[in-house]
N, C-alpha and C. Protein backbone atom coordinates (compact mmCIF):
# COMPACT_ATOMS: atom_id res chain seq x y z
N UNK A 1 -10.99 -22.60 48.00
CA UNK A 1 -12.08 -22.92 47.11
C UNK A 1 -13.10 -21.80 47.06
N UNK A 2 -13.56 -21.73 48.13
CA UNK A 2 -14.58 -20.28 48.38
C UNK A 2 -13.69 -19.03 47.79
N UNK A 3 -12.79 -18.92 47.65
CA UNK A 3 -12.40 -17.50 46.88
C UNK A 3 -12.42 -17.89 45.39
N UNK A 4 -12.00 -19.29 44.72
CA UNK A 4 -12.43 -19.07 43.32
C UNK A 4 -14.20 -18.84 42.86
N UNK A 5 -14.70 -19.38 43.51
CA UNK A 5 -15.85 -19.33 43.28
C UNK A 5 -16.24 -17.48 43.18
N UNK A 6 -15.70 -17.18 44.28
CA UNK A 6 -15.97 -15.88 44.80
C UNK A 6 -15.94 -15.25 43.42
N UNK A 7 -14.23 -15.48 43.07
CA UNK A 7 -14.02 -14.73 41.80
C UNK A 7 -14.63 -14.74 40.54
N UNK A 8 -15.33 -16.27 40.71
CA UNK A 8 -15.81 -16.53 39.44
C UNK A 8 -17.57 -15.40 39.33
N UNK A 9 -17.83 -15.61 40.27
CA UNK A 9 -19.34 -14.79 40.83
C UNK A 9 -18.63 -13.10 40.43
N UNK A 10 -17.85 -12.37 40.73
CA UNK A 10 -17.79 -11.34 40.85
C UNK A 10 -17.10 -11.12 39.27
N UNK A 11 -16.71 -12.14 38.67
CA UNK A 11 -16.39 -11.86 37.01
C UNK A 11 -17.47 -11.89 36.00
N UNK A 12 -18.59 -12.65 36.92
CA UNK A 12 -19.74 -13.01 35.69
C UNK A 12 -20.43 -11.53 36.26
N UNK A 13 -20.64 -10.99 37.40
CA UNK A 13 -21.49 -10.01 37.46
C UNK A 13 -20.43 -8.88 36.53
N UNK A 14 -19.53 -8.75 36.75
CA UNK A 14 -18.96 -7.69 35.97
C UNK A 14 -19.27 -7.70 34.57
N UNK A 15 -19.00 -9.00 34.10
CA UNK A 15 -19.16 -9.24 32.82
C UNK A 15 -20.84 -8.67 32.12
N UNK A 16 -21.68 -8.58 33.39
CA UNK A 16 -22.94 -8.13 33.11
C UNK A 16 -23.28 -6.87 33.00
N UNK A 17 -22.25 -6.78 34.18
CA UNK A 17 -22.73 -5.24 34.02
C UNK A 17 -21.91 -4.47 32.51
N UNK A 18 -21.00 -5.14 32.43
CA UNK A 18 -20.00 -4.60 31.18
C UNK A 18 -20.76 -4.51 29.98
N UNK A 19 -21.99 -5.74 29.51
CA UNK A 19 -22.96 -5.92 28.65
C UNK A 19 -24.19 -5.04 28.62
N UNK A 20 -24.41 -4.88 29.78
CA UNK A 20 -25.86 -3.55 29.82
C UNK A 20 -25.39 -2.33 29.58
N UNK A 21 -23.86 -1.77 29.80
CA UNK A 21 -23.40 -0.67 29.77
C UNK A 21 -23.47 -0.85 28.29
N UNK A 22 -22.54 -1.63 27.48
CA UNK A 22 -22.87 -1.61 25.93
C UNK A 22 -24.10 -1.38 25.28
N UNK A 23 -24.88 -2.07 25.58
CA UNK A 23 -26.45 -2.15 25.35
C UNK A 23 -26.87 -0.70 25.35
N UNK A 24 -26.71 -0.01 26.50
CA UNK A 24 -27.08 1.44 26.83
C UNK A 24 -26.52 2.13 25.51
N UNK A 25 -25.32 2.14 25.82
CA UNK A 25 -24.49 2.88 24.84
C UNK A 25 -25.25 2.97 23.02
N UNK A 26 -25.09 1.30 23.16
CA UNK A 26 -25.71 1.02 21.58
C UNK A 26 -27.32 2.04 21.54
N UNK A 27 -28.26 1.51 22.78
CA UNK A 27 -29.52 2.41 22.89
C UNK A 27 -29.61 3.81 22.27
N UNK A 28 -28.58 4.53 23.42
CA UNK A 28 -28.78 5.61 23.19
C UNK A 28 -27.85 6.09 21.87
N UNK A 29 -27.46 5.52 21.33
CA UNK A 29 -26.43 6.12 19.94
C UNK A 29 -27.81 6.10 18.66
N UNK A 30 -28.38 5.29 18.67
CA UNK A 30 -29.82 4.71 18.07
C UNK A 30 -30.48 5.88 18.04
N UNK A 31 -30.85 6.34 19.42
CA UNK A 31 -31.24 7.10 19.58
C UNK A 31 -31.39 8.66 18.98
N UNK A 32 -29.80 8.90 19.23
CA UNK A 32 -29.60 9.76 18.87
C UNK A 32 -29.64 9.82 17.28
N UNK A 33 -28.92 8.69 16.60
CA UNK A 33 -29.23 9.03 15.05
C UNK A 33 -30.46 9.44 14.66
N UNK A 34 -31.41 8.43 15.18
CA UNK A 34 -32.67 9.11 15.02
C UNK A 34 -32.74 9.66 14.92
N UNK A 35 -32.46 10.93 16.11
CA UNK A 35 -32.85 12.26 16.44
C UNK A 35 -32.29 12.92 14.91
N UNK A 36 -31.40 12.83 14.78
CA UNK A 36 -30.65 13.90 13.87
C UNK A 36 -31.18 13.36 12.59
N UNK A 37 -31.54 12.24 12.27
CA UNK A 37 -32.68 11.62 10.85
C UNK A 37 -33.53 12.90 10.74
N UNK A 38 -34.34 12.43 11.82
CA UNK A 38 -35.45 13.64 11.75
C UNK A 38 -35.45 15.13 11.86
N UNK A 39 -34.45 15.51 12.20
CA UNK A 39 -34.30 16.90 12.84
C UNK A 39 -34.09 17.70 11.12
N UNK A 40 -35.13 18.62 11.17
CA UNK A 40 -35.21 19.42 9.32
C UNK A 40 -34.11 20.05 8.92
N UNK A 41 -33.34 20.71 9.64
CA UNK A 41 -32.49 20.97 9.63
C UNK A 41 -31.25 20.76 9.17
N UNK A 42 -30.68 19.26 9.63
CA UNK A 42 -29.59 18.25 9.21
C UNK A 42 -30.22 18.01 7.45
N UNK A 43 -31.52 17.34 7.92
CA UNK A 43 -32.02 17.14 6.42
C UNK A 43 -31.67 17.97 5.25
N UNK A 44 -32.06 19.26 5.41
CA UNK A 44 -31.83 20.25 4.70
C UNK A 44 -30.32 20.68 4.43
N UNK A 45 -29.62 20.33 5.16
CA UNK A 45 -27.88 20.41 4.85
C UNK A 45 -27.81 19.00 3.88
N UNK A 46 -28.28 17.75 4.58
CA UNK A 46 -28.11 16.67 3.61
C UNK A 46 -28.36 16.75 1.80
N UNK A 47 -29.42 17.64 2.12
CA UNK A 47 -29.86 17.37 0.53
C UNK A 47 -29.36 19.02 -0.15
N UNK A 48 -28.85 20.00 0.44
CA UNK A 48 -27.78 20.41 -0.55
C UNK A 48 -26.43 19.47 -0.53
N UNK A 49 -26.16 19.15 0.18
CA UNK A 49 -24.77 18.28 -0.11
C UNK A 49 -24.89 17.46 -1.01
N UNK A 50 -25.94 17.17 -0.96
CA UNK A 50 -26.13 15.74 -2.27
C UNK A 50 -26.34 16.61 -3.40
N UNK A 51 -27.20 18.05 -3.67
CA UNK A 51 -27.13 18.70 -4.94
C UNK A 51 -25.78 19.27 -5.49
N UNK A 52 -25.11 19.57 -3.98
CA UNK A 52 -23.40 20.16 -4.52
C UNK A 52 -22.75 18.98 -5.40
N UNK A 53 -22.88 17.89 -4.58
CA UNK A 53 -22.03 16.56 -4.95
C UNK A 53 -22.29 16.34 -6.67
N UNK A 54 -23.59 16.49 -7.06
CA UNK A 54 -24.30 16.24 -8.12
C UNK A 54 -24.27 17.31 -9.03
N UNK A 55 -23.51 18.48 -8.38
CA UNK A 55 -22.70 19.58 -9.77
C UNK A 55 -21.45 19.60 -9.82
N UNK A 56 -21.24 18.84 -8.82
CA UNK A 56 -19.47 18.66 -8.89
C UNK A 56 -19.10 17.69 -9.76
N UNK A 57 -19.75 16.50 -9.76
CA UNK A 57 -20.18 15.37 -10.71
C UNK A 57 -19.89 16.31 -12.03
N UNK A 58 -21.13 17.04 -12.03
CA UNK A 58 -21.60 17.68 -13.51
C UNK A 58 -20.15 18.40 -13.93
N UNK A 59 -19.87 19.15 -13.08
CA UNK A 59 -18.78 19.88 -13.35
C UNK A 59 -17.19 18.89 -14.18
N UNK A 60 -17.49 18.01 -13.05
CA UNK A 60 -15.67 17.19 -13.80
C UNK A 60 -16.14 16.52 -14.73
N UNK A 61 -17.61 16.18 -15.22
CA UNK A 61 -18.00 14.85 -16.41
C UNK A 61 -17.47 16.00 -17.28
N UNK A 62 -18.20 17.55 -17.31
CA UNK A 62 -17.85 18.46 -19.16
C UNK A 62 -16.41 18.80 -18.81
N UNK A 63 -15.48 19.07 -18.00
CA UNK A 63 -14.25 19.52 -17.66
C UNK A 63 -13.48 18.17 -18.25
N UNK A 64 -13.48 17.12 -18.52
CA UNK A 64 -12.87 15.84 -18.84
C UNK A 64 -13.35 16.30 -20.29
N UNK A 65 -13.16 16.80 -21.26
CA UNK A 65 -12.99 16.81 -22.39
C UNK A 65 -11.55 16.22 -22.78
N UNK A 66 -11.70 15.63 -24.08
CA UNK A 66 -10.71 15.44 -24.84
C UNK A 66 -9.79 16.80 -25.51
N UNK A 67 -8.30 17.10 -24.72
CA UNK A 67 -7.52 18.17 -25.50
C UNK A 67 -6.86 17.14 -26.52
N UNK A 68 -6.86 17.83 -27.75
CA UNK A 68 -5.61 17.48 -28.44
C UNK A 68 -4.65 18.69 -28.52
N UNK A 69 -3.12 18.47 -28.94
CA UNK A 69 -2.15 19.41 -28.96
C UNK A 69 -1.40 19.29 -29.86
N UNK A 70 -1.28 19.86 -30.93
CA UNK A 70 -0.67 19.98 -32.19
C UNK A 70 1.28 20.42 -32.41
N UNK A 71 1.75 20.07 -32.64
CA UNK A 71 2.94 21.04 -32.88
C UNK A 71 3.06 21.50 -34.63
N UNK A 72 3.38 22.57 -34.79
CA UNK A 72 3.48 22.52 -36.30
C UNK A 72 4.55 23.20 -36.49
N UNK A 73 5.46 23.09 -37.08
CA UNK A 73 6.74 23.55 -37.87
C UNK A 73 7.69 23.05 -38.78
N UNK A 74 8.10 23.81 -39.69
CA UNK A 74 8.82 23.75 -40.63
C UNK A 74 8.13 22.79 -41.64
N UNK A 75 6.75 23.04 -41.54
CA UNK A 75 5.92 22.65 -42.57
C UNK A 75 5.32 21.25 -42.31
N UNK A 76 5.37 21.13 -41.27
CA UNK A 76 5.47 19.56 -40.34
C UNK A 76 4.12 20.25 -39.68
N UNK A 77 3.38 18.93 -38.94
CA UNK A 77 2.47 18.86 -37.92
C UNK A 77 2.50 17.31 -37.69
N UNK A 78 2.40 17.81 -36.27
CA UNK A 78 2.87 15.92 -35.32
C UNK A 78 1.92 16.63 -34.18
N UNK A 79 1.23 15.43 -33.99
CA UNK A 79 0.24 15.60 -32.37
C UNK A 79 0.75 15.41 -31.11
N UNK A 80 0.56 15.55 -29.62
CA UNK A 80 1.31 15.36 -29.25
C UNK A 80 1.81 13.76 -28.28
N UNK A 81 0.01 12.61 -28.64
CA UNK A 81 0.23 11.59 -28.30
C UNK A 81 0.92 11.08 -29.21
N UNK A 82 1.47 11.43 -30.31
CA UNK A 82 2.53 10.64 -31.33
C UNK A 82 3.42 10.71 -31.05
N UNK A 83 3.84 11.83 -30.56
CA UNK A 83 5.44 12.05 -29.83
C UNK A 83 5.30 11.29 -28.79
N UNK A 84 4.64 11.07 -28.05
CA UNK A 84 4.73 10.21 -26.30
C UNK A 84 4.54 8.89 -27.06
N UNK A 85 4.02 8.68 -27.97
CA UNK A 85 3.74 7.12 -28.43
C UNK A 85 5.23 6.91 -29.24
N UNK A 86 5.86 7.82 -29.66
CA UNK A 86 7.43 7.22 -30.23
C UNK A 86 8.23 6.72 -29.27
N UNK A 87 8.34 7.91 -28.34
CA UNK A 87 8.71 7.67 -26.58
C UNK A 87 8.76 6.10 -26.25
N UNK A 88 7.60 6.53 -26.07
CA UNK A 88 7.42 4.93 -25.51
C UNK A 88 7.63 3.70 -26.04
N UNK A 89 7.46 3.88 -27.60
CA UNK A 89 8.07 2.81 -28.03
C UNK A 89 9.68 2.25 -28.28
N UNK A 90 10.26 3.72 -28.20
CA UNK A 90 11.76 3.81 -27.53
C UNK A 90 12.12 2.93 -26.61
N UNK A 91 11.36 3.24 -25.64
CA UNK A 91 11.43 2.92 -24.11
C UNK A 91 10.96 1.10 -24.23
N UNK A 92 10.20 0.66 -25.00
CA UNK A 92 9.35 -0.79 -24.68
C UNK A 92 11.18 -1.27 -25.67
N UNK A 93 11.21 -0.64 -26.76
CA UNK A 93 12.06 -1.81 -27.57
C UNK A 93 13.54 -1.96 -27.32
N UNK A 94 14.23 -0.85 -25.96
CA UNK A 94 15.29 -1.14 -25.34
C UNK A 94 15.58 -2.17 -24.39
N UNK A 95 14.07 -3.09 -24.09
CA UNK A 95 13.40 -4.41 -22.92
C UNK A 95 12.98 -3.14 -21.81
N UNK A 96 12.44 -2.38 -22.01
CA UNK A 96 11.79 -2.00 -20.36
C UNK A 96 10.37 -1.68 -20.46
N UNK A 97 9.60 -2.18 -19.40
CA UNK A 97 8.35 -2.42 -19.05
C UNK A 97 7.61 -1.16 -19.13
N UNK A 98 6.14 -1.12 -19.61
CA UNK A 98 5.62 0.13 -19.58
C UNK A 98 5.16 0.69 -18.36
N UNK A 99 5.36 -0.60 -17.01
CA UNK A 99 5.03 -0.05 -15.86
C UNK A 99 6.11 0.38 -15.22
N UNK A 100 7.14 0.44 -15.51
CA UNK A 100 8.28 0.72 -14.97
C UNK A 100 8.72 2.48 -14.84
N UNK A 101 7.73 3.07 -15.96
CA UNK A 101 7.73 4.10 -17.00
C UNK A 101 6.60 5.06 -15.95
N UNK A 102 7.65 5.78 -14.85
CA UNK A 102 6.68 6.42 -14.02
C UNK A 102 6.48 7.79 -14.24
N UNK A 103 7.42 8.60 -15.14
CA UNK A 103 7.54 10.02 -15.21
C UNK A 103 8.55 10.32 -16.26
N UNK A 104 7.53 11.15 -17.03
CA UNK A 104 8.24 11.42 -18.68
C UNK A 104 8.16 12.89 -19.07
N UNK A 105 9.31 13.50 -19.47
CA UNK A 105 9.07 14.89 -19.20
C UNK A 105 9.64 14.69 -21.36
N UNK A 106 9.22 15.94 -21.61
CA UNK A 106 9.17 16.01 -23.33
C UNK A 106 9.51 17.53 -23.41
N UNK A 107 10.50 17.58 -24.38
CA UNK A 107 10.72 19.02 -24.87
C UNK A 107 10.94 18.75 -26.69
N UNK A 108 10.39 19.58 -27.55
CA UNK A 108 10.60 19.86 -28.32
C UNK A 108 11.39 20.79 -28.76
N UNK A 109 12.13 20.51 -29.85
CA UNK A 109 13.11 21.47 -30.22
C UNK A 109 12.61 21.54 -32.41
N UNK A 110 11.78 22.58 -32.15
CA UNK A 110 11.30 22.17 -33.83
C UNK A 110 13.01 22.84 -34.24
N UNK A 111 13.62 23.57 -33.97
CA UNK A 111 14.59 23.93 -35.05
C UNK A 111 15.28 22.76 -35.14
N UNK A 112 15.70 21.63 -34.29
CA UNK A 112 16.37 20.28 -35.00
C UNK A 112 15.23 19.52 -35.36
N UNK A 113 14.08 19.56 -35.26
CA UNK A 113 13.00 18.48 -35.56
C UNK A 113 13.20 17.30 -34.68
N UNK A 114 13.62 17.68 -33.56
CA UNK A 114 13.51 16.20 -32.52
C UNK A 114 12.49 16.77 -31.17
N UNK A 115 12.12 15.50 -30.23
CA UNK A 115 11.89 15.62 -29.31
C UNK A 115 13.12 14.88 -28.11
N UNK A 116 13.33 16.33 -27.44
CA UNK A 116 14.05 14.97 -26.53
C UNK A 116 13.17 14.62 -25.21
N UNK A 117 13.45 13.38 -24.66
CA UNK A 117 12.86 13.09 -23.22
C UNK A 117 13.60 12.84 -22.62
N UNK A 118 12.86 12.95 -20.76
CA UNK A 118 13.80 12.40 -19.73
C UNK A 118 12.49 11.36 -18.93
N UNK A 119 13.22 10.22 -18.64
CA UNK A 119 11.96 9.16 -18.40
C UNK A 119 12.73 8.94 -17.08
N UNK A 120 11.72 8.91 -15.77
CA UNK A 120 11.85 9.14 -14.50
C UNK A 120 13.32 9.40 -13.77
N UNK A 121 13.23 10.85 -14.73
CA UNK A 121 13.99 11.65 -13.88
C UNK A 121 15.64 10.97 -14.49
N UNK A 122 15.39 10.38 -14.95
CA UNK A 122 17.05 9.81 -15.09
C UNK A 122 17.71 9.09 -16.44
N UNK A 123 17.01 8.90 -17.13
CA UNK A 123 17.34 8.66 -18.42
C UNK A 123 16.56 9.56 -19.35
N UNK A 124 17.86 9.63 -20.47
CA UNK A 124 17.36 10.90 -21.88
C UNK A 124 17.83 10.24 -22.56
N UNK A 125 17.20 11.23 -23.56
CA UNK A 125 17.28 10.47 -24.95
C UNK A 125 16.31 11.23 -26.10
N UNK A 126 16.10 11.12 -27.35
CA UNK A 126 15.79 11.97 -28.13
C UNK A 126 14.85 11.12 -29.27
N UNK A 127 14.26 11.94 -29.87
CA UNK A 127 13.33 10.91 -31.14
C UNK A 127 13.47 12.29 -32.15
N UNK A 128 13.25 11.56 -33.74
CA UNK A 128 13.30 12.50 -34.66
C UNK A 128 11.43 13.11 -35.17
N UNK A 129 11.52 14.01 -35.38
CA UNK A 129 10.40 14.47 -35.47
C UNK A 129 9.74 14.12 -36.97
């Protein structure tokens, strides 16, 4: 009997001391953020990082322009989401899903006036221009 007890006494003190060690830990981590809050230094790295962040921003919002891409021949002009939009409608009205549709490679050939494609890697096939 005297040894459970024993054990039970020497689990709750552990258990205490296991809690003040956390406590400490938590203290001094507190602490330290602080420190580095205030320290001018960190600050001064913080707030170029936030001005870099805020031209990098700037940078990809004008870099996201709209391209369009023209093909023109043999007296023809076709854009080139019309060709991916024939594609695809190839692809929807054979029954297959547009999520299914992971990788589409396109070559033009103006001297036949087609496009052909290869749709992930493994099926081809052609559209008239």
């Amino acid at each position: 009997m005297a040894s459970k007890r024993l054990k039970k006494k020497m689990q709750k003190r552990k258990d205490n001391i296991e809690n003040i060690l956390v406590h400490r830990v938590i203290d001094q981590t507190e602490n330290i953020e602080k420190q580095i809050d205030q320290n001018p230094e960190i600050q001064s790295v913080r707030k170029e990082s936030s001005a870099m962040g805020k031209e990098q921003a700037q940078e990809k919002k004008s870099s996201s322009k709209k391209t369009m891409v023209y093909f023109q021949f043999q007296g023809k002009e076709i854009e080139e989401q019309e060709v991916i939009g024939m594609i695809k409608k190839v692809w929807k009205d054979e029954g297959n899903m547009m999520k299914d549709l992971k990788e589409l490679s396109v070559y033009i050939k103006a001297e036949e006036s087609k496009a052909y494609y290869v749709i992930n890697g493994e099926i081809s096939g052609s559209v008239d221009l």
